[in-house]
N, C-alpha and C. Protein backbone atom coordinates (compact mmCIF):
# COMPACT_ATOMS: atom_id res chain seq x y z
N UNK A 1 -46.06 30.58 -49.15
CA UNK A 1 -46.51 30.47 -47.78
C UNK A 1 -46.03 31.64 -46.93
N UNK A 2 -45.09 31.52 -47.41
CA UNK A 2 -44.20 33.30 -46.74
C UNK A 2 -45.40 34.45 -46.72
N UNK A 3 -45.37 34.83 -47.69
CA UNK A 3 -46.46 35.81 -48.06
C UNK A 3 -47.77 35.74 -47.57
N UNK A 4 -48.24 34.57 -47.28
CA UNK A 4 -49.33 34.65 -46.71
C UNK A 4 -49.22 34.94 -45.10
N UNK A 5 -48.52 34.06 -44.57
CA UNK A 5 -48.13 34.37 -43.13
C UNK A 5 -47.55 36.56 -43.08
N UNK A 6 -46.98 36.95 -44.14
CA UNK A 6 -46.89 38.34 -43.91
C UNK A 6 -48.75 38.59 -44.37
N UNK A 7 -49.22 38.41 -44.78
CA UNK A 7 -50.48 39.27 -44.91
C UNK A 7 -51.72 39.09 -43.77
N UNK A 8 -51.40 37.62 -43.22
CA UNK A 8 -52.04 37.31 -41.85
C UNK A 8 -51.38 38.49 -40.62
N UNK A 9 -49.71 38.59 -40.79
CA UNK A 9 -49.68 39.11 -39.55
C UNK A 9 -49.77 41.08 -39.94
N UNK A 10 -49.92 41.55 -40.71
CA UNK A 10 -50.08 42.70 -41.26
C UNK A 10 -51.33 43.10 -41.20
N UNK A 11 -52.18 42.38 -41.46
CA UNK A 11 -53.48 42.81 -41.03
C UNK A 11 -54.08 42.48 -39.40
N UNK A 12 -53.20 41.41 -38.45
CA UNK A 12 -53.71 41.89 -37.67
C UNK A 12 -53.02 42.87 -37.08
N UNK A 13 -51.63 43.28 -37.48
CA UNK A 13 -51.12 44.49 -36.47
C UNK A 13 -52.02 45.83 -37.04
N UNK A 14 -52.27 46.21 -38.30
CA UNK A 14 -53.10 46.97 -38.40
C UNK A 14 -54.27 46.84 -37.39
N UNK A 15 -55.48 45.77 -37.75
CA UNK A 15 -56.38 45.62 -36.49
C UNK A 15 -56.05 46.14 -35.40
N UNK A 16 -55.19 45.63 -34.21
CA UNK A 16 -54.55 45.68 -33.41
C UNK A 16 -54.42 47.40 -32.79
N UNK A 17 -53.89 48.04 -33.77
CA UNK A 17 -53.14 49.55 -33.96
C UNK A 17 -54.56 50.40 -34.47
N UNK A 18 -55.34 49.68 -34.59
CA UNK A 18 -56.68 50.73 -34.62
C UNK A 18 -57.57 50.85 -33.23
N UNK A 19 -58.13 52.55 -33.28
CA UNK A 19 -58.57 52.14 -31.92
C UNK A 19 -60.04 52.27 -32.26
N UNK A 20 -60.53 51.97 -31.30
CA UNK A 20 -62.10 51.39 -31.45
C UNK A 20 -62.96 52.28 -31.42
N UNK A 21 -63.96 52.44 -31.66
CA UNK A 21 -65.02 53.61 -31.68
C UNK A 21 -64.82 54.41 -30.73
N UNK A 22 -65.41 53.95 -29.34
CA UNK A 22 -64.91 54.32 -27.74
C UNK A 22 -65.32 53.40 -26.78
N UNK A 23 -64.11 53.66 -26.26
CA UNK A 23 -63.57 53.02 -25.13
C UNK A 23 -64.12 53.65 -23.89
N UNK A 24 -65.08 52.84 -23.21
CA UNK A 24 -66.31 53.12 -22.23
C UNK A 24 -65.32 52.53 -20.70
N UNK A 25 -65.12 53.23 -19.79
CA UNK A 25 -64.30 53.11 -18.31
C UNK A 25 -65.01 53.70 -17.35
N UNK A 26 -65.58 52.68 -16.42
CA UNK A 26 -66.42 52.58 -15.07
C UNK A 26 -65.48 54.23 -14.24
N UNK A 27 -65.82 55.19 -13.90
CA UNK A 27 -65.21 56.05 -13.08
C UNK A 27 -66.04 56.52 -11.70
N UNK A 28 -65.19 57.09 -11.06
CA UNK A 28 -65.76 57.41 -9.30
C UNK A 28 -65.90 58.98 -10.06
N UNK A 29 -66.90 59.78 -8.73
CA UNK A 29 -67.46 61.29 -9.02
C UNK A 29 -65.77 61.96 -8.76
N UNK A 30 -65.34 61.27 -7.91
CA UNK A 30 -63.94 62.41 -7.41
C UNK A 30 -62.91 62.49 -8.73
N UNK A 31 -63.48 61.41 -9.47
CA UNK A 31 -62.60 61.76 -10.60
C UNK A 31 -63.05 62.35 -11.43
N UNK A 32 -63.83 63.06 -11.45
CA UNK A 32 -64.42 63.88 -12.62
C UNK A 32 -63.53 65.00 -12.47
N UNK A 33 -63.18 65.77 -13.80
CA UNK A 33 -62.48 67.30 -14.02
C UNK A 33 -63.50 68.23 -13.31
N UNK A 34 -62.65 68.93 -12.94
CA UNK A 34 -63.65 69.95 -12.06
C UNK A 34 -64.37 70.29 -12.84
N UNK A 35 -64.41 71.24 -14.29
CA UNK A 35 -65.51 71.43 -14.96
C UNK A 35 -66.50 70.58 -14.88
N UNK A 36 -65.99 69.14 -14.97
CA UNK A 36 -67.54 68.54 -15.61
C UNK A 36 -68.35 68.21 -14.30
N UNK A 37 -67.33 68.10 -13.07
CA UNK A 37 -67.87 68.14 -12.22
C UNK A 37 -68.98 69.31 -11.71
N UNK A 38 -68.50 70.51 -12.40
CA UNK A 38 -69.57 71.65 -12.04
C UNK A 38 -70.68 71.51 -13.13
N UNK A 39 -70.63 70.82 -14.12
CA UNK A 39 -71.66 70.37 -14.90
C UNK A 39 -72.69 69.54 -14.30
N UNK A 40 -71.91 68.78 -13.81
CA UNK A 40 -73.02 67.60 -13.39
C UNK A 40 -73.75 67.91 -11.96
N UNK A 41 -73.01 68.68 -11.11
CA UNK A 41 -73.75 69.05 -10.06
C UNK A 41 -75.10 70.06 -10.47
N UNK A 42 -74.83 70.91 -11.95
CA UNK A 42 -75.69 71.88 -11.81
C UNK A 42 -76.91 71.15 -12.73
N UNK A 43 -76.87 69.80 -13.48
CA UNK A 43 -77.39 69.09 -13.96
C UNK A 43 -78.00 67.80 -13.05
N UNK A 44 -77.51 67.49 -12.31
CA UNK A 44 -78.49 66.66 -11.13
C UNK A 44 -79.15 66.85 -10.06
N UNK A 45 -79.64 67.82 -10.17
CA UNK A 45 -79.99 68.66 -8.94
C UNK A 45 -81.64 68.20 -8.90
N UNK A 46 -81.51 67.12 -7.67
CA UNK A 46 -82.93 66.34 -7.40
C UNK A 46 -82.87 65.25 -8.42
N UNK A 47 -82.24 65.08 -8.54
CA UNK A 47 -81.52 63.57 -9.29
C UNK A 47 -80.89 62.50 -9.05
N UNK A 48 -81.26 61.54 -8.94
CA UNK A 48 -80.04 59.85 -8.17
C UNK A 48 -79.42 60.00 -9.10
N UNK A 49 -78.11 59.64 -8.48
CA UNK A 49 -76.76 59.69 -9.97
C UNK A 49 -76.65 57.91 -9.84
N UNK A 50 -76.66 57.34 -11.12
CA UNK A 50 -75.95 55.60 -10.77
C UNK A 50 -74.81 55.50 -10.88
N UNK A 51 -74.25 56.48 -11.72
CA UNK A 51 -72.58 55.98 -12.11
C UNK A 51 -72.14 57.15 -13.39
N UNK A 52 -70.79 57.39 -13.33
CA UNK A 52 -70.22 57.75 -14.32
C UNK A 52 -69.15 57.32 -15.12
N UNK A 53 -68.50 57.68 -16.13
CA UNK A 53 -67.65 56.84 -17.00
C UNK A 53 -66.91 57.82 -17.27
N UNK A 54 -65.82 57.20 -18.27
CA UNK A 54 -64.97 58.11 -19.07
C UNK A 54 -64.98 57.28 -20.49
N UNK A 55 -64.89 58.21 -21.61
CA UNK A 55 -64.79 57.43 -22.76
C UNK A 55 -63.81 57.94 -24.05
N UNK A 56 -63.00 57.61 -24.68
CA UNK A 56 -62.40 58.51 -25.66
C UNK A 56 -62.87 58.06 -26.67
N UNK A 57 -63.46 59.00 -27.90
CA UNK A 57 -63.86 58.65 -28.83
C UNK A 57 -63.40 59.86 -30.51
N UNK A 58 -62.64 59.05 -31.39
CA UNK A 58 -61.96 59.84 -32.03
C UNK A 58 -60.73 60.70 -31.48
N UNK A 59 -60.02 60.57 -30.47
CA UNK A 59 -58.91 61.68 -29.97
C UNK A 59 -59.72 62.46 -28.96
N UNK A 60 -60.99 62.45 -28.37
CA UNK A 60 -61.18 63.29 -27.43
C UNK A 60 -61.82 62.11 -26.26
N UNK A 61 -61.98 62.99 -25.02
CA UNK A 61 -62.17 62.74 -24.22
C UNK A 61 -63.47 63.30 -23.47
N UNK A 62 -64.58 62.50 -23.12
CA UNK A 62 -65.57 62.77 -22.96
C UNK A 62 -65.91 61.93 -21.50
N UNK A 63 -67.17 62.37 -20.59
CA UNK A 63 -67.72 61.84 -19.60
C UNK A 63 -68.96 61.96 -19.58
N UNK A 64 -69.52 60.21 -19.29
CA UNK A 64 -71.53 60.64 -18.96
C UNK A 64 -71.50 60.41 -17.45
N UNK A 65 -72.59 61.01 -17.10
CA UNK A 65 -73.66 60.67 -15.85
C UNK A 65 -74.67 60.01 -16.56
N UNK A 66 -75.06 59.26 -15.35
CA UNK A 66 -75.83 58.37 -15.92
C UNK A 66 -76.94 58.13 -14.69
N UNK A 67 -78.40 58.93 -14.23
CA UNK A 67 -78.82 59.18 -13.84
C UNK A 67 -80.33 59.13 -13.73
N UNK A 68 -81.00 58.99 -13.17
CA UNK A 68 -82.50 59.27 -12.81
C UNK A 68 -83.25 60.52 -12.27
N UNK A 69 -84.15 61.12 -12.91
CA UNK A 69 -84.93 62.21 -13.08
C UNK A 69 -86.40 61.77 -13.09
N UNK A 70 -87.18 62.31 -12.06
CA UNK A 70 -88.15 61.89 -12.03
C UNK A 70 -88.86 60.97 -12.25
N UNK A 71 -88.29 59.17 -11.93
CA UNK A 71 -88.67 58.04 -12.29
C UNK A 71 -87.85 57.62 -13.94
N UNK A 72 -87.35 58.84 -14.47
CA UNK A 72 -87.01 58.11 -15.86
C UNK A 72 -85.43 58.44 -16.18
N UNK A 73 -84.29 57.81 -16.88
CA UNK A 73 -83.32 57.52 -16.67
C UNK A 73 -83.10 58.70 -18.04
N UNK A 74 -81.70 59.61 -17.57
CA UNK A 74 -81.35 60.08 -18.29
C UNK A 74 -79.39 60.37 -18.17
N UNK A 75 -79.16 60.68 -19.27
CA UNK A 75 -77.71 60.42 -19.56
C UNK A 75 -77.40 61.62 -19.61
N UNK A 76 -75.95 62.09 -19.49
CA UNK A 76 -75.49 63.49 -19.90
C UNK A 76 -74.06 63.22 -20.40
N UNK A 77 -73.79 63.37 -21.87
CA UNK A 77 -72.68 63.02 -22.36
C UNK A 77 -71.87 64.74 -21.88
N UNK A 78 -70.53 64.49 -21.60
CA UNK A 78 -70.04 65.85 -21.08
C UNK A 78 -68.36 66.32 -21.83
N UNK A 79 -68.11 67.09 -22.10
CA UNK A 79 -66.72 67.03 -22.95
C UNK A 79 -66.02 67.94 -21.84
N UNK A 80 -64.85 67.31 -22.01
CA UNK A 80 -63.23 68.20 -20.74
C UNK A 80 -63.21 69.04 -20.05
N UNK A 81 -63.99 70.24 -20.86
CA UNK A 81 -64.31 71.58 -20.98
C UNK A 81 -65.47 71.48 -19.72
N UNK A 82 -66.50 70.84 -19.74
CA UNK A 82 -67.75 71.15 -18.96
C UNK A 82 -69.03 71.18 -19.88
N UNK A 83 -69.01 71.29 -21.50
CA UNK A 83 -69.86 71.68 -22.29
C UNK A 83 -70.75 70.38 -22.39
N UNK A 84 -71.87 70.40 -22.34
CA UNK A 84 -72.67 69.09 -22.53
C UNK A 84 -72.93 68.97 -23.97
N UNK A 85 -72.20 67.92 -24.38
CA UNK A 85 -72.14 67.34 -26.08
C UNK A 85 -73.76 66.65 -26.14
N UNK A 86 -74.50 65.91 -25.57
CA UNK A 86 -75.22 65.08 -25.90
C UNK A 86 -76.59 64.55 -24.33
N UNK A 87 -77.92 64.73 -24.47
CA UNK A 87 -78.13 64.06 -23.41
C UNK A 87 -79.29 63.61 -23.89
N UNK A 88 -79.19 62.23 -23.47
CA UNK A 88 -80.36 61.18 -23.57
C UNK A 88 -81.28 61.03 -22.60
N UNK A 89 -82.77 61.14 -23.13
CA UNK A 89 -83.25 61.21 -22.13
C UNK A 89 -84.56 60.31 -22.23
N UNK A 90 -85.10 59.52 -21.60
CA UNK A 90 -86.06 58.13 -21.79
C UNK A 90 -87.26 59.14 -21.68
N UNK A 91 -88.15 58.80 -22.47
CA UNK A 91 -89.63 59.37 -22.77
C UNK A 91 -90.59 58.28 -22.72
N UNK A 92 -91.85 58.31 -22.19
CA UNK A 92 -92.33 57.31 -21.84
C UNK A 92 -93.39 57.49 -23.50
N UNK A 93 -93.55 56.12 -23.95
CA UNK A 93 -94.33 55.91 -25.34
C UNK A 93 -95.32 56.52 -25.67
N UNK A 94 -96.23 56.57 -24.60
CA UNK A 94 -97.58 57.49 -24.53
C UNK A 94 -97.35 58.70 -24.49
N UNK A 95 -96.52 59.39 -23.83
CA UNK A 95 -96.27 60.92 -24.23
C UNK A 95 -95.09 61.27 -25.89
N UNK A 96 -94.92 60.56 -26.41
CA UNK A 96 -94.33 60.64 -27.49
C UNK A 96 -95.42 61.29 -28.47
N UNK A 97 -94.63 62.62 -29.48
CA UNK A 97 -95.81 62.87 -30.39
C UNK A 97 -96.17 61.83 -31.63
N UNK A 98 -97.64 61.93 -31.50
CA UNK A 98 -98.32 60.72 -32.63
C UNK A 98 -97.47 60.73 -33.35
N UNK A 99 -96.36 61.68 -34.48
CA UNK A 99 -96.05 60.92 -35.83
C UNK A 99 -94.48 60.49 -35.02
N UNK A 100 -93.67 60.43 -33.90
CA UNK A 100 -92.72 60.13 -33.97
C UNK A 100 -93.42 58.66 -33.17
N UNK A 101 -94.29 58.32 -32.85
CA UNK A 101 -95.23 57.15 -32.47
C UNK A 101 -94.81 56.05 -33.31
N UNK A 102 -95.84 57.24 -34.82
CA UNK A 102 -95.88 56.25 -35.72
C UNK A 102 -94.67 56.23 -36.38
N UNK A 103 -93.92 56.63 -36.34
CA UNK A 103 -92.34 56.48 -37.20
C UNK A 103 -91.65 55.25 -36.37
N UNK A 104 -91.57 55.44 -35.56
CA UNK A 104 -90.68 54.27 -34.47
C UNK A 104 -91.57 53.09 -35.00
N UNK A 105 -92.91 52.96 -34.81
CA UNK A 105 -93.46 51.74 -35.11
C UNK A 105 -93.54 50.85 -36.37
N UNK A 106 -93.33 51.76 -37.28
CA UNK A 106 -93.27 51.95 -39.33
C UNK A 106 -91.87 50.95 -38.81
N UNK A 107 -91.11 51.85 -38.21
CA UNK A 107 -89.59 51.21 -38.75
C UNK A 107 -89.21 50.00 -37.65
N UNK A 108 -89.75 49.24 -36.76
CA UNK A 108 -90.06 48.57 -36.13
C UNK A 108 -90.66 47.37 -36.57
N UNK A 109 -91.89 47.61 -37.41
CA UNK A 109 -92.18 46.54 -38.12
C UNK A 109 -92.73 45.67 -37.31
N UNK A 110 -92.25 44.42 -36.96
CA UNK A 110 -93.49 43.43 -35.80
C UNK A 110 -92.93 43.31 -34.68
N UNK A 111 -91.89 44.38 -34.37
CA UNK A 111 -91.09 44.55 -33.60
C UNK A 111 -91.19 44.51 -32.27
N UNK A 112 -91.54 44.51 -31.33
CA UNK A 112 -91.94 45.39 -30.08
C UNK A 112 -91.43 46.52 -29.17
N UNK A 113 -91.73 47.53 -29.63
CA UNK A 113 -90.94 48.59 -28.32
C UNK A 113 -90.70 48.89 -27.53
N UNK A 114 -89.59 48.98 -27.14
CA UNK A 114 -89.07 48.62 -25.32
C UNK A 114 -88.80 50.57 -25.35
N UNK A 115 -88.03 50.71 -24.80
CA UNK A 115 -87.24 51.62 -24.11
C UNK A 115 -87.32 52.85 -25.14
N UNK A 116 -87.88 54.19 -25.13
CA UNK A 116 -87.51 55.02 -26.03
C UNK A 116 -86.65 56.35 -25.33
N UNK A 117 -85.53 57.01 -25.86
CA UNK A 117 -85.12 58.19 -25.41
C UNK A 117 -85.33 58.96 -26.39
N UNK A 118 -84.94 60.22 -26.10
CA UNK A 118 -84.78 61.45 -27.15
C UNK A 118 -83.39 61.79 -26.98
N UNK A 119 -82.78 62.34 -27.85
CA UNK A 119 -81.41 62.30 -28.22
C UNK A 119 -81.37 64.04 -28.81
N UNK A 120 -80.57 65.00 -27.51
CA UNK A 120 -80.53 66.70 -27.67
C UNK A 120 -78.81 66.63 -27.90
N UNK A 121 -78.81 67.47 -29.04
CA UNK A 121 -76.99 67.51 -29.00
C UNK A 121 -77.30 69.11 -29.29
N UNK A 122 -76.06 69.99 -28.30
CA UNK A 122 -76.50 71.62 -28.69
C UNK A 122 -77.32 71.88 -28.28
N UNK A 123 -78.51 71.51 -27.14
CA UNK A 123 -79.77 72.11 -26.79
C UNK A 123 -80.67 71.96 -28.03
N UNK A 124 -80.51 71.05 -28.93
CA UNK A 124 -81.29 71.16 -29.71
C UNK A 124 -82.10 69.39 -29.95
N UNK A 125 -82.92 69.18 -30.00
CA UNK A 125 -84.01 67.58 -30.35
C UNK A 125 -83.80 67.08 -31.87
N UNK A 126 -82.27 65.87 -32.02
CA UNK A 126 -81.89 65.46 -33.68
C UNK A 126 -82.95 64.35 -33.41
N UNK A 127 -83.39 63.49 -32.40
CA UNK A 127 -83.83 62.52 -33.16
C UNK A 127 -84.20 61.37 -31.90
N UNK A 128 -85.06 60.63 -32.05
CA UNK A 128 -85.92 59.59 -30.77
C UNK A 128 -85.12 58.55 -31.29
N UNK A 129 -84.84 57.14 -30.52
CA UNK A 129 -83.97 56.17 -30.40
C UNK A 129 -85.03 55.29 -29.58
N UNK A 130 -85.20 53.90 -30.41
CA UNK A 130 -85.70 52.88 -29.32
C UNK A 130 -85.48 51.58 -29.37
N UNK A 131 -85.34 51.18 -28.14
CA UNK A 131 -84.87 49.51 -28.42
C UNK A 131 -86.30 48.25 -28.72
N UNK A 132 -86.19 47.77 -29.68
CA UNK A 132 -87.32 46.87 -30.38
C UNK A 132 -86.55 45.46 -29.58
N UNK A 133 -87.38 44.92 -29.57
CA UNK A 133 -87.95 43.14 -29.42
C UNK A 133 -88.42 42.38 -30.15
N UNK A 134 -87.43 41.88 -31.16
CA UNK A 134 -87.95 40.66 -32.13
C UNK A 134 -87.32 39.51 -32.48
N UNK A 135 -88.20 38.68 -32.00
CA UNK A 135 -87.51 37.02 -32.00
C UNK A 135 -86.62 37.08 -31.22
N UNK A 136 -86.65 37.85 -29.42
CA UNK A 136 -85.96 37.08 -28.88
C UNK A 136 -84.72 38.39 -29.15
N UNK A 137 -84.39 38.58 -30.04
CA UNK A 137 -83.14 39.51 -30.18
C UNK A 137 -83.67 41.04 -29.90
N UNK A 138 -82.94 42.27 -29.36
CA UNK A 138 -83.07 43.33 -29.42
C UNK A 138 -82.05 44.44 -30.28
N UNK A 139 -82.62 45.24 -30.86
CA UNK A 139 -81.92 46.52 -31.55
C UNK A 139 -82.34 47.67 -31.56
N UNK A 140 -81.78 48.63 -31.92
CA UNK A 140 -81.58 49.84 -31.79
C UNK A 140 -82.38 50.43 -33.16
N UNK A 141 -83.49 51.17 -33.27
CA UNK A 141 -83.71 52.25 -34.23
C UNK A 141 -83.87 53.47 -34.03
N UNK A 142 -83.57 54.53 -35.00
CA UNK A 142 -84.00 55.84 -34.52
C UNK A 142 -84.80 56.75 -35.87
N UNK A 143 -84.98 57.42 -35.59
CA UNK A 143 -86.26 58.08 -36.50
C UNK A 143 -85.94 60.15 -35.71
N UNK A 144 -86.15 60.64 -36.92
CA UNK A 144 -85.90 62.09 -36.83
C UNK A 144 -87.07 62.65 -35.63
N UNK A 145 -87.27 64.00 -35.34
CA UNK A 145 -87.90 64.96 -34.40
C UNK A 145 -89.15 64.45 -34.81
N UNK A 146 -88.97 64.63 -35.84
CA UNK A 146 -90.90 64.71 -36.50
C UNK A 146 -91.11 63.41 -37.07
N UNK A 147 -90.30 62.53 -36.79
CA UNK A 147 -90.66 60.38 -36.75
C UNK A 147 -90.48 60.29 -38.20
N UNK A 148 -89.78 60.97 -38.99
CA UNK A 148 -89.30 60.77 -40.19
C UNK A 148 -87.69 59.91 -40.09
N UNK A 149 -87.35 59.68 -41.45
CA UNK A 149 -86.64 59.08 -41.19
C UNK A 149 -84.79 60.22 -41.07
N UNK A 150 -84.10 59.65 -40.83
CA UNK A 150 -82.77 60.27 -40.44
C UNK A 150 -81.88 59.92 -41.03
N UNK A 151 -80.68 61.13 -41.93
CA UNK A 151 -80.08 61.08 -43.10
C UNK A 151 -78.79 60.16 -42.49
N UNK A 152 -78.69 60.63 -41.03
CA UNK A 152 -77.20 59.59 -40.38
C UNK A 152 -78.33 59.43 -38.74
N UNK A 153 -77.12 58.22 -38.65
CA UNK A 153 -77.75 57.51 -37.61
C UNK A 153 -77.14 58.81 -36.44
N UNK A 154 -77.62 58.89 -35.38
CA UNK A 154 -76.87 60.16 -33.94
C UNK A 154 -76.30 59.07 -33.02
């Protein structure tokens, strides 16, 4: 019984002592690092801002805006520095090209498609992301540039 009570409490202090993917924290603009603050000013320009965060993920420290652009909602993941790691940006279904159309819908299945972004890391387009509707539950798929499929999830 000993032993078991050590392997109950050993695994949860491990648990416990791990940290979580990232850790997502509601933040005000005045707290942004000045860099990212000069990021985001030169990135919202004619833009409603809703809110920003702070998040650490793996040992670093990162910040989004989280914003509206011309009727459609877009994100700007931002690292310490000022460098923009990541920005999401909602694409409306009908302007999506036909095969990343048909890729989202392939992998969707009887799904229904809600919400699609495009996902730029580096100035560069890895891959479209959309939230499906089935039975009531929603999830997340994503599909490469050209609506193929994608070797890791982004």
């Amino acid at each position: 019984m000993n032993i078991r009570w050590a392997g109950i409490i050993s695994a949860v202090a491990v648990f416990a002592a791990t940290p979580s993917v990232a850790q997502e924290i509601k933040i005000k603009r005045s707290d942004l690092p000045p860099a990212v603050e000069k990021t985001v000013a030169a990135q919202s320009a004619g833009a409603t801002i809703k809110g920003f965060s702070k998040e650490n993920e793996k040992g670093q420290t990162y910040y989004e805006a989280e914003m509206v652009v011309n009727g459609h909602g877009k994100d700007i993941l931002i690292a310490a520095s000022g460098a923009i790691v990541e920005v999401e940006e909602e694409v409306a279904i009908n302007a999506l090209p036909a095969d990343v159309k048909a890729g989202l819908q392939a992998k969707a299945g009887e799904g229904k498609l809600g919400k699609v972004e495009s996902i730029t890391k580096k100035d560069k387009l890895v891959a479209y992301e959309a939230k499906v509707n089935k039975g009531g539950k929603t999830t997340e798929i994503q599909v490469g540039p050209g609506g193929g499929p994608l070797d890791h999830e982004e």
